[in-house]
PDB file of N, CA and C in Angstrom:
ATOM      1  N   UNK A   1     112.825  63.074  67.353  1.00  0.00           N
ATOM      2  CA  UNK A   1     112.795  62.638  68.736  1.00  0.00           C
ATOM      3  C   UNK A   1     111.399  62.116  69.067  1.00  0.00           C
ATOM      4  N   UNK A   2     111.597  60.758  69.660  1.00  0.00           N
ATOM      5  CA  UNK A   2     110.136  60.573  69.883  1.00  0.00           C
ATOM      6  C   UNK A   2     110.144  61.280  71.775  1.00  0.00           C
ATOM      7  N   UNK A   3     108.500  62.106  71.954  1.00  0.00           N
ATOM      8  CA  UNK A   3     108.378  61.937  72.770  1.00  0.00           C
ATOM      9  C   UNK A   3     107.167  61.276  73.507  1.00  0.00           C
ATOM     10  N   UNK A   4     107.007  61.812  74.930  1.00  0.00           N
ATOM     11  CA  UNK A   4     105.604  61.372  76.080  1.00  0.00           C
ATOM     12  C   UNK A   4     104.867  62.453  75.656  1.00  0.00           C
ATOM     13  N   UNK A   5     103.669  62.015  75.775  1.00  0.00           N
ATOM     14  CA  UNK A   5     102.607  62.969  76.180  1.00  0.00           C
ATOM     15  C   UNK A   5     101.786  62.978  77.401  1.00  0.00           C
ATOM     16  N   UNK A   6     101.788  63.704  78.080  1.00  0.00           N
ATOM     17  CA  UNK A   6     101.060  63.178  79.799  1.00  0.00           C
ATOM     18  C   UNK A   6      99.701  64.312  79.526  1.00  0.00           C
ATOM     19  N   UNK A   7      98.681  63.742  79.395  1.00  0.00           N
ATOM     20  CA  UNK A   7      97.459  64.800  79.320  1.00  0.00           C
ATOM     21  C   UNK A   7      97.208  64.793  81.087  1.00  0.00           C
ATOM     22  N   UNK A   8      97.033  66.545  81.085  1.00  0.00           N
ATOM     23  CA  UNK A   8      96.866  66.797  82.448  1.00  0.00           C
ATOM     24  C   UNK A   8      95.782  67.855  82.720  1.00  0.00           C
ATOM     25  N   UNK A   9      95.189  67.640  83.741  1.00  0.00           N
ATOM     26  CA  UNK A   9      94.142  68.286  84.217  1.00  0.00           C
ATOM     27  C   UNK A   9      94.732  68.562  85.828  1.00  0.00           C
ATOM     28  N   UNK A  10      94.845  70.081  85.905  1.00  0.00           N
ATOM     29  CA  UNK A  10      94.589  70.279  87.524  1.00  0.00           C
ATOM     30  C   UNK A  10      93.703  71.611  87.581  1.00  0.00           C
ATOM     31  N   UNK A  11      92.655  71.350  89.034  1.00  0.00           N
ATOM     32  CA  UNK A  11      92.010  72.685  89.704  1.00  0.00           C
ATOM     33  C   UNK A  11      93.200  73.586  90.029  1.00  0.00           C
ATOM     34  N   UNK A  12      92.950  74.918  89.419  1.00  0.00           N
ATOM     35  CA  UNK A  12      93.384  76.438  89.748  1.00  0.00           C
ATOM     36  C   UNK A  12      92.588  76.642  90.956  1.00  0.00           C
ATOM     37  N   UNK A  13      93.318  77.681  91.726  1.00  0.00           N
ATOM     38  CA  UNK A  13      93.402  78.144  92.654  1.00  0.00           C
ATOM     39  C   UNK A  13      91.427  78.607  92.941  1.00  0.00           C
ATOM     40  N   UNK A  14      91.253  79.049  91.590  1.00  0.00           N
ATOM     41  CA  UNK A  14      89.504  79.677  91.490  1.00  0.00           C
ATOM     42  C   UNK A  14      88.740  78.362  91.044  1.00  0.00           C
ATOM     43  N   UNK A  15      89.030  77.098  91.153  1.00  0.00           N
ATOM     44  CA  UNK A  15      88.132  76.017  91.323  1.00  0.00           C
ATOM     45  C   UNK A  15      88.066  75.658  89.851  1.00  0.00           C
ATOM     46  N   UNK A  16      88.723  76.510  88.939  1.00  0.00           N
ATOM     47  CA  UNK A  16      88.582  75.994  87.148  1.00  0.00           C
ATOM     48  C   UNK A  16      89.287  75.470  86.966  1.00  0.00           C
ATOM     49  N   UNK A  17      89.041  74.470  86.246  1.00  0.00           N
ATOM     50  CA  UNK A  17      89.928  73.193  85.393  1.00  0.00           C
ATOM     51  C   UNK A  17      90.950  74.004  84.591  1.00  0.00           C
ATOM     52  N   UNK A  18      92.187  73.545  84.754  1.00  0.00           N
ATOM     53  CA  UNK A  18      93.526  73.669  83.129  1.00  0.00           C
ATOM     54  C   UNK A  18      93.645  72.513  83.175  1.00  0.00           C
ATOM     55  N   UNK A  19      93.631  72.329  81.779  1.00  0.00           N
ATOM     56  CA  UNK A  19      93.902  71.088  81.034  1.00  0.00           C
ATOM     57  C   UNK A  19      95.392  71.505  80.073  1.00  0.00           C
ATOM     58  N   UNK A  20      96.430  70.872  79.936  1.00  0.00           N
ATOM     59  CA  UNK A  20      97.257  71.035  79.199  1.00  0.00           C
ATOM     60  C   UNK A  20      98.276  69.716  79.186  1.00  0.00           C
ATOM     61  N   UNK A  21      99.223  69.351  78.152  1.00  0.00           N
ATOM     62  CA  UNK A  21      99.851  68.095  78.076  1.00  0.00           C
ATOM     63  C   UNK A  21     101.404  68.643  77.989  1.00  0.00           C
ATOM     64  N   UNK A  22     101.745  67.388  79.281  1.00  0.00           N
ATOM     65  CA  UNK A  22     103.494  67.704  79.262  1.00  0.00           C
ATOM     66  C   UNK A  22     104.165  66.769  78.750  1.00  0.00           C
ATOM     67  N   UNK A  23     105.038  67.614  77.659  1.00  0.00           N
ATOM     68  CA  UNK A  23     105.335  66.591  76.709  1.00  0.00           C
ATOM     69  C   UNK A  23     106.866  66.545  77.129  1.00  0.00           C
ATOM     70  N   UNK A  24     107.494  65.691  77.178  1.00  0.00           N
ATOM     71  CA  UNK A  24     108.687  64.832  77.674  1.00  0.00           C
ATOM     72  C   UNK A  24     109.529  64.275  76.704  1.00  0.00           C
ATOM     73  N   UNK A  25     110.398  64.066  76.152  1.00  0.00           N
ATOM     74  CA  UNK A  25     111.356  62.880  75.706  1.00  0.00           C
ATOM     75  C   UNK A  25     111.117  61.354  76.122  1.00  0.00           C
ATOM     76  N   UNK A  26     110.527  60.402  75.364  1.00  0.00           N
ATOM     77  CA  UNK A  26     110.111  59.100  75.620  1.00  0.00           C
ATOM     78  C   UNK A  26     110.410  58.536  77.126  1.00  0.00           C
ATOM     79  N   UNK A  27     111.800  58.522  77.136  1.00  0.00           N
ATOM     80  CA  UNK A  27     112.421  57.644  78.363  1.00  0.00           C
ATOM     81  C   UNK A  27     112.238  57.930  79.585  1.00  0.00           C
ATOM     82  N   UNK A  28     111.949  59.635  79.507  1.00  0.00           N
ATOM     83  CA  UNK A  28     111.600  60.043  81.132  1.00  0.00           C
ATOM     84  C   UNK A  28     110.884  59.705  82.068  1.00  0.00           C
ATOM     85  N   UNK A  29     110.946  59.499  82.814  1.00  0.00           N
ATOM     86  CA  UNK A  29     110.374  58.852  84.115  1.00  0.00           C
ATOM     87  C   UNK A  29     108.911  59.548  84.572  1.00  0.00           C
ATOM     88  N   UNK A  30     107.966  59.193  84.308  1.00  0.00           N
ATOM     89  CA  UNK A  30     106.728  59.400  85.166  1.00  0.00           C
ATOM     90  C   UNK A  30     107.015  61.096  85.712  1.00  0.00           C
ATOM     91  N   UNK A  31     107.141  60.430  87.060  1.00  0.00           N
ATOM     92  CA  UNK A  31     107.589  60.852  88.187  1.00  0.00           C
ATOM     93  C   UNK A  31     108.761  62.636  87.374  1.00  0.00           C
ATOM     94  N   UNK A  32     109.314  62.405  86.832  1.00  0.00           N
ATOM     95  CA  UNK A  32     109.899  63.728  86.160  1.00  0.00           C
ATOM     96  C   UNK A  32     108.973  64.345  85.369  1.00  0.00           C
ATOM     97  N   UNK A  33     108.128  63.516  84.495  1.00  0.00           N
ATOM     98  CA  UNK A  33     107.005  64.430  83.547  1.00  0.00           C
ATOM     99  C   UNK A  33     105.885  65.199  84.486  1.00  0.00           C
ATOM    100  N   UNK A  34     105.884  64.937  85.857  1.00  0.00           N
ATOM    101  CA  UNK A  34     104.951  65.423  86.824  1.00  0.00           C
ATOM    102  C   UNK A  34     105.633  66.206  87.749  1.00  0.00           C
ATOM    103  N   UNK A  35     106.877  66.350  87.675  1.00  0.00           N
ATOM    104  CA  UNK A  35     107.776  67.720  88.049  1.00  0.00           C
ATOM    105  C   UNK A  35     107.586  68.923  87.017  1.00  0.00           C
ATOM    106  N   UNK A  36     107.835  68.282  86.048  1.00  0.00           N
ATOM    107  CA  UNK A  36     108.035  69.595  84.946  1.00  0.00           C
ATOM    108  C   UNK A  36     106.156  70.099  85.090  1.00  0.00           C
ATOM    109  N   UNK A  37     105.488  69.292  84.908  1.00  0.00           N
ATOM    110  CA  UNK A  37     103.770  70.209  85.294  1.00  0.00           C
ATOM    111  C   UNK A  37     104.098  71.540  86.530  1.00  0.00           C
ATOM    112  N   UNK A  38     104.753  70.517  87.686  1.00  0.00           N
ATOM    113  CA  UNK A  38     104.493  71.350  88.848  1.00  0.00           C
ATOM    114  C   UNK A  38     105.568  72.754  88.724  1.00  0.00           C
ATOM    115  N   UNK A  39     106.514  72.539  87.647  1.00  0.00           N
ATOM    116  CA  UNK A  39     107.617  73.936  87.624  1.00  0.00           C
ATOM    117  C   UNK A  39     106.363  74.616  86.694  1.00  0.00           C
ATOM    118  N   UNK A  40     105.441  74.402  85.724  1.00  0.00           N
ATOM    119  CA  UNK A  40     104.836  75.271  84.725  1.00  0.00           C
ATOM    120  C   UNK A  40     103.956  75.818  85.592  1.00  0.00           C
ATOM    121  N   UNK A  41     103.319  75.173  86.322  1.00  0.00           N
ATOM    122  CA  UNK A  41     101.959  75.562  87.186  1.00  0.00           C
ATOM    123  C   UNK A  41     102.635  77.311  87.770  1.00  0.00           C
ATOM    124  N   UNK A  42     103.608  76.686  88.514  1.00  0.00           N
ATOM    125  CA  UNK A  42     104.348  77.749  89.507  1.00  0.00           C
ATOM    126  C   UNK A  42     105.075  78.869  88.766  1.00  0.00           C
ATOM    127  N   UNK A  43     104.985  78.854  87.197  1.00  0.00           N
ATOM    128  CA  UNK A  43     105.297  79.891  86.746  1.00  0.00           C
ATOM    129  C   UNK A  43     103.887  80.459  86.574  1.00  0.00           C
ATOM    130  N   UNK A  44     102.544  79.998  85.920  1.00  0.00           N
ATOM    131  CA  UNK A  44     101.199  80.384  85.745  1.00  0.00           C
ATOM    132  C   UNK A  44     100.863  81.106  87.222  1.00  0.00           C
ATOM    133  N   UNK A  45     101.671  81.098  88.432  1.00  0.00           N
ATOM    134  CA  UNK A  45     100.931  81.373  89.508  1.00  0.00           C
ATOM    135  C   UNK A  45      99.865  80.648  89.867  1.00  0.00           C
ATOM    136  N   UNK A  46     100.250  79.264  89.885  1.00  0.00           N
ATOM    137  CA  UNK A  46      99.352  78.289  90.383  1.00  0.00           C
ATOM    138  C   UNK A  46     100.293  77.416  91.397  1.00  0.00           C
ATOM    139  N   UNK A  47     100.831  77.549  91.564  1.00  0.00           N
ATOM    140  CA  UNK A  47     102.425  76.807  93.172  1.00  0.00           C
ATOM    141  C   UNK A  47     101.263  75.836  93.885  1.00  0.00           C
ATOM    142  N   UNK A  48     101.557  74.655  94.313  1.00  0.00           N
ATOM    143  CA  UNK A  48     100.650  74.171  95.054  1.00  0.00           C
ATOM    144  C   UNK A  48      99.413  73.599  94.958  1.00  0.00           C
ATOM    145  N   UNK A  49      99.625  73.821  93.573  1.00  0.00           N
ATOM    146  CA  UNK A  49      97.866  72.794  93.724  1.00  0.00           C
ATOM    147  C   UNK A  49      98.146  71.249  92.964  1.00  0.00           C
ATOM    148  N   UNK A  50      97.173  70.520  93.515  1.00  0.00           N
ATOM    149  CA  UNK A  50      97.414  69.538  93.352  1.00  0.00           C
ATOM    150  C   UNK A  50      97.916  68.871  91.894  1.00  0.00           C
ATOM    151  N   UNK A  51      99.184  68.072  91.887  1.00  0.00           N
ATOM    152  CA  UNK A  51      99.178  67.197  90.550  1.00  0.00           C
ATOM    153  C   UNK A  51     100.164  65.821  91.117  1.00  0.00           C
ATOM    154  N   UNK A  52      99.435  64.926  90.367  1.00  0.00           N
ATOM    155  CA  UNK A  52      99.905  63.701  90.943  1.00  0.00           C
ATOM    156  C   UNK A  52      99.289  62.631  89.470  1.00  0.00           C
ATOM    157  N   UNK A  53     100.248  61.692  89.647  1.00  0.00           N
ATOM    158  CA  UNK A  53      99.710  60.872  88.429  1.00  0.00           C
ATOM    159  C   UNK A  53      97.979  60.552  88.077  1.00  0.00           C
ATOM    160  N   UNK A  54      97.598  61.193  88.967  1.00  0.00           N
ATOM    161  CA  UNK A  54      95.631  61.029  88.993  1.00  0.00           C
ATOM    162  C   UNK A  54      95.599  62.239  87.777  1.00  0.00           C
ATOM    163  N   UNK A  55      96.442  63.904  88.131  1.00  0.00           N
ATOM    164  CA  UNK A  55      96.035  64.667  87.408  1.00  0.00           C
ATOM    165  C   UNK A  55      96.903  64.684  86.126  1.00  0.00           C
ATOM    166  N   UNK A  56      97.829  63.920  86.251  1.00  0.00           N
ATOM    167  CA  UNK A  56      98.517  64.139  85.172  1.00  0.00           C
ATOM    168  C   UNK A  56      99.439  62.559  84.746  1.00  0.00           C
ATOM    169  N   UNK A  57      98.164  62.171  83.666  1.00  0.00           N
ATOM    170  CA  UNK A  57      98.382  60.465  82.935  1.00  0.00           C
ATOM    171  C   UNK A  57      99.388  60.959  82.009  1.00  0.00           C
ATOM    172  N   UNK A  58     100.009  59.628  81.748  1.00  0.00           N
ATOM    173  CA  UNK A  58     100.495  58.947  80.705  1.00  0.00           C
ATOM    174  C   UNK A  58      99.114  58.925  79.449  1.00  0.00           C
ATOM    175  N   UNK A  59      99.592  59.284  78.004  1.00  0.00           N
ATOM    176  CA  UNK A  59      98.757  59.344  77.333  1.00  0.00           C
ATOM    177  C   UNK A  59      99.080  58.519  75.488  1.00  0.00           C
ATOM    178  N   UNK A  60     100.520  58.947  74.965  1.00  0.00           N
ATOM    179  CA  UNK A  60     100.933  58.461  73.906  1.00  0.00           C
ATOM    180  C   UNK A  60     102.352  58.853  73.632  1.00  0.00           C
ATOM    181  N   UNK A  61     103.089  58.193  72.845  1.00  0.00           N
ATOM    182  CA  UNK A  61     104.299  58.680  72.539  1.00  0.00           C
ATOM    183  C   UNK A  61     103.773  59.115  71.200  1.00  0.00           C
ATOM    184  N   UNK A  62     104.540  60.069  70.482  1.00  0.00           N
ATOM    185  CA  UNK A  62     104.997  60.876  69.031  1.00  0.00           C
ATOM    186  C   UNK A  62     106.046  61.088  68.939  1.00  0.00           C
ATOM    187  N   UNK A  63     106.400  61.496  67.611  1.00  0.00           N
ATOM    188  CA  UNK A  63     107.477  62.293  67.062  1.00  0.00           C
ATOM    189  C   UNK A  63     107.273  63.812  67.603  1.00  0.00           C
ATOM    190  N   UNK A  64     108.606  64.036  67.993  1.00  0.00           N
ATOM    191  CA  UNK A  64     108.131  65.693  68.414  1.00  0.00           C
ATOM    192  C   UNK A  64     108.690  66.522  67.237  1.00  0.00           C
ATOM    193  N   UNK A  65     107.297  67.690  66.835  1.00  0.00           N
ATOM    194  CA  UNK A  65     107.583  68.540  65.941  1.00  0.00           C
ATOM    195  C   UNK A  65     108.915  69.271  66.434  1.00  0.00           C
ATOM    196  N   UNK A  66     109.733  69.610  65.194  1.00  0.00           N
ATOM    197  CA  UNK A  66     110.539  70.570  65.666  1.00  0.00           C
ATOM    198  C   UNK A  66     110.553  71.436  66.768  1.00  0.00           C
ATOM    199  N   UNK A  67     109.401  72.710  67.461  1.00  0.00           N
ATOM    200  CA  UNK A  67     109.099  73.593  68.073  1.00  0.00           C
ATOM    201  C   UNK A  67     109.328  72.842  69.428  1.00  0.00           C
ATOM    202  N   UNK A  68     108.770  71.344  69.467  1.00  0.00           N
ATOM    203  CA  UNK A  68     108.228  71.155  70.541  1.00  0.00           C
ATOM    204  C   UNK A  68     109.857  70.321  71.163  1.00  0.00           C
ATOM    205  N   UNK A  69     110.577  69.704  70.299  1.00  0.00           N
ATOM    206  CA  UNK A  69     111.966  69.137  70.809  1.00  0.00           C
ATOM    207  C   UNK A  69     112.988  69.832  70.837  1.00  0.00           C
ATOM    208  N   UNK A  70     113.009  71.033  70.652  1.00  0.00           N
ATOM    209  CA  UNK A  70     113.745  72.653  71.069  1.00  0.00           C
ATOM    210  C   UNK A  70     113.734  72.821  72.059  1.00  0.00           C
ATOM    211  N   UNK A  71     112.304  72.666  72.895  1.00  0.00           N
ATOM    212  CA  UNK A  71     112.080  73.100  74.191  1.00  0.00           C
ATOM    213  C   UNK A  71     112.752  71.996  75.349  1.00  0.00           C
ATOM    214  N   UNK A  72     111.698  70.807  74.650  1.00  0.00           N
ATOM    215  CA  UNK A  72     112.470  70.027  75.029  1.00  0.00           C
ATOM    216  C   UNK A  72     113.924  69.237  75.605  1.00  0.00           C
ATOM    217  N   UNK A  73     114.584  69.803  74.109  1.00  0.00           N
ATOM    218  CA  UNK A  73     116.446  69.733  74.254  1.00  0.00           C
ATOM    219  C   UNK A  73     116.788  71.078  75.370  1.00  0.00           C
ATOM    220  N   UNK A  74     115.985  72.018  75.271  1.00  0.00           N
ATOM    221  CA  UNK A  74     116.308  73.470  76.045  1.00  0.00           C
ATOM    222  C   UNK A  74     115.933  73.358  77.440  1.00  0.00           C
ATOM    223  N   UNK A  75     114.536  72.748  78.013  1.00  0.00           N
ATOM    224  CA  UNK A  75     114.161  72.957  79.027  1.00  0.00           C
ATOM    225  C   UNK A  75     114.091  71.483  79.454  1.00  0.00           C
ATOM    226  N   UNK A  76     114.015  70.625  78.994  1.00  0.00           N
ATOM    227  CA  UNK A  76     113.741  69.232  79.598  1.00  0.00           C
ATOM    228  C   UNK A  76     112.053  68.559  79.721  1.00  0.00           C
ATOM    229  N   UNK A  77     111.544  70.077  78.837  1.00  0.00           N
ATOM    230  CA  UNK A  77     110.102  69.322  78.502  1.00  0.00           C
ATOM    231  C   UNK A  77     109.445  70.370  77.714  1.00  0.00           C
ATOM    232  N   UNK A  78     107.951  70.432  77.752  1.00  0.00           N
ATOM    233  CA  UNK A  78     107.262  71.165  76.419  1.00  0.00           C
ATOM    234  C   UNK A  78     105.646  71.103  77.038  1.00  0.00           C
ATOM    235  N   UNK A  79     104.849  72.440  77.292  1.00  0.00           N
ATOM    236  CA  UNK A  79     103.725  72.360  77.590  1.00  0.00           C
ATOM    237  C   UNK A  79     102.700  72.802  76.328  1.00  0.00           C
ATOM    238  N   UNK A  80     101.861  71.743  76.205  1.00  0.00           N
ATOM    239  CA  UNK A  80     100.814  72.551  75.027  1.00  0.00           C
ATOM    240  C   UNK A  80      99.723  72.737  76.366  1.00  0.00           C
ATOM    241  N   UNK A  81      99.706  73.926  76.033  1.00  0.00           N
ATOM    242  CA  UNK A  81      98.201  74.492  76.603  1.00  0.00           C
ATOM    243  C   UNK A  81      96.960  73.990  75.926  1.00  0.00           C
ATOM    244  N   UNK A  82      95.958  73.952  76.326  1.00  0.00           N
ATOM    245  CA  UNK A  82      94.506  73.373  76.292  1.00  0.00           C
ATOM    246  C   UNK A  82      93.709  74.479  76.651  1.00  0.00           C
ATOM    247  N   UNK A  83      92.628  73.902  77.746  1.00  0.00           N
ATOM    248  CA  UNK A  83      91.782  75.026  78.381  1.00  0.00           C
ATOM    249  C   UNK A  83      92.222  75.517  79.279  1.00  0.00           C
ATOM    250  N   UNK A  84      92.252  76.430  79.818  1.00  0.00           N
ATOM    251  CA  UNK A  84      91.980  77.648  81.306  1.00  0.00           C
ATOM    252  C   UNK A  84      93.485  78.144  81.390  1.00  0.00           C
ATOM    253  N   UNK A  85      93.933  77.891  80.492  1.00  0.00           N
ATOM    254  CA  UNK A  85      95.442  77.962  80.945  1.00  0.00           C
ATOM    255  C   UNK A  85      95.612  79.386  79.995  1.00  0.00           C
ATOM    256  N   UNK A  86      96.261  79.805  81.421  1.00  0.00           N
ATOM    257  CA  UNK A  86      96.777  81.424  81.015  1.00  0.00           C
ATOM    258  C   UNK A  86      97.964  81.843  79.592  1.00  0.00           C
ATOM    259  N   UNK A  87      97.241  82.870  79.119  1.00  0.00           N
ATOM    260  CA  UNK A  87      98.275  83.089  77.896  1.00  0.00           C
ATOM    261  C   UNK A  87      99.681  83.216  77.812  1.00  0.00           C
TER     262      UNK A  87
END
């Protein structure tokens, strides 16, 4: 499966950067790859803070590893964590 990669940066609630990329199925719409951020945030206990195509680009398509098009086929997307982002 090829998918999106949207590298994203939003301020937490304590003013620190998370950086993490929502990875999508190619065809999805923008606008849906920046829903699925705002459902992950709101599970991290972050609801509400800002993300909008400023915090969260368009970056590359790939092949998605197995792990990551599971989630994908399962949830309708796939977060790799980066920095600040809770375990």
């Amino acid at each position: 499966m090829e998918c999106a990669v949207y590298d994203t940066y939003v301020t937490k609630n304590d003013g620190k950067i998370m950086h993490f990329d929502v990875v999508v199925e190619a065809n999805t719409p923008h606008e849906k790859a920046i829903e699925y951020g705002k459902q992950y945030l709101t599970t991290v206990g972050q609801a509400g803070q800002k993300m909008t195509q400023e915090e969260c680009q368009f970056c590359h398509i790939q092949e998605a590893p197995p792990m990551v098009e599971k989630d994908i086929v399962t949830n309708g997307y796939y977060i790799q964590k980066m920095e600040g982002c809770p375990q």
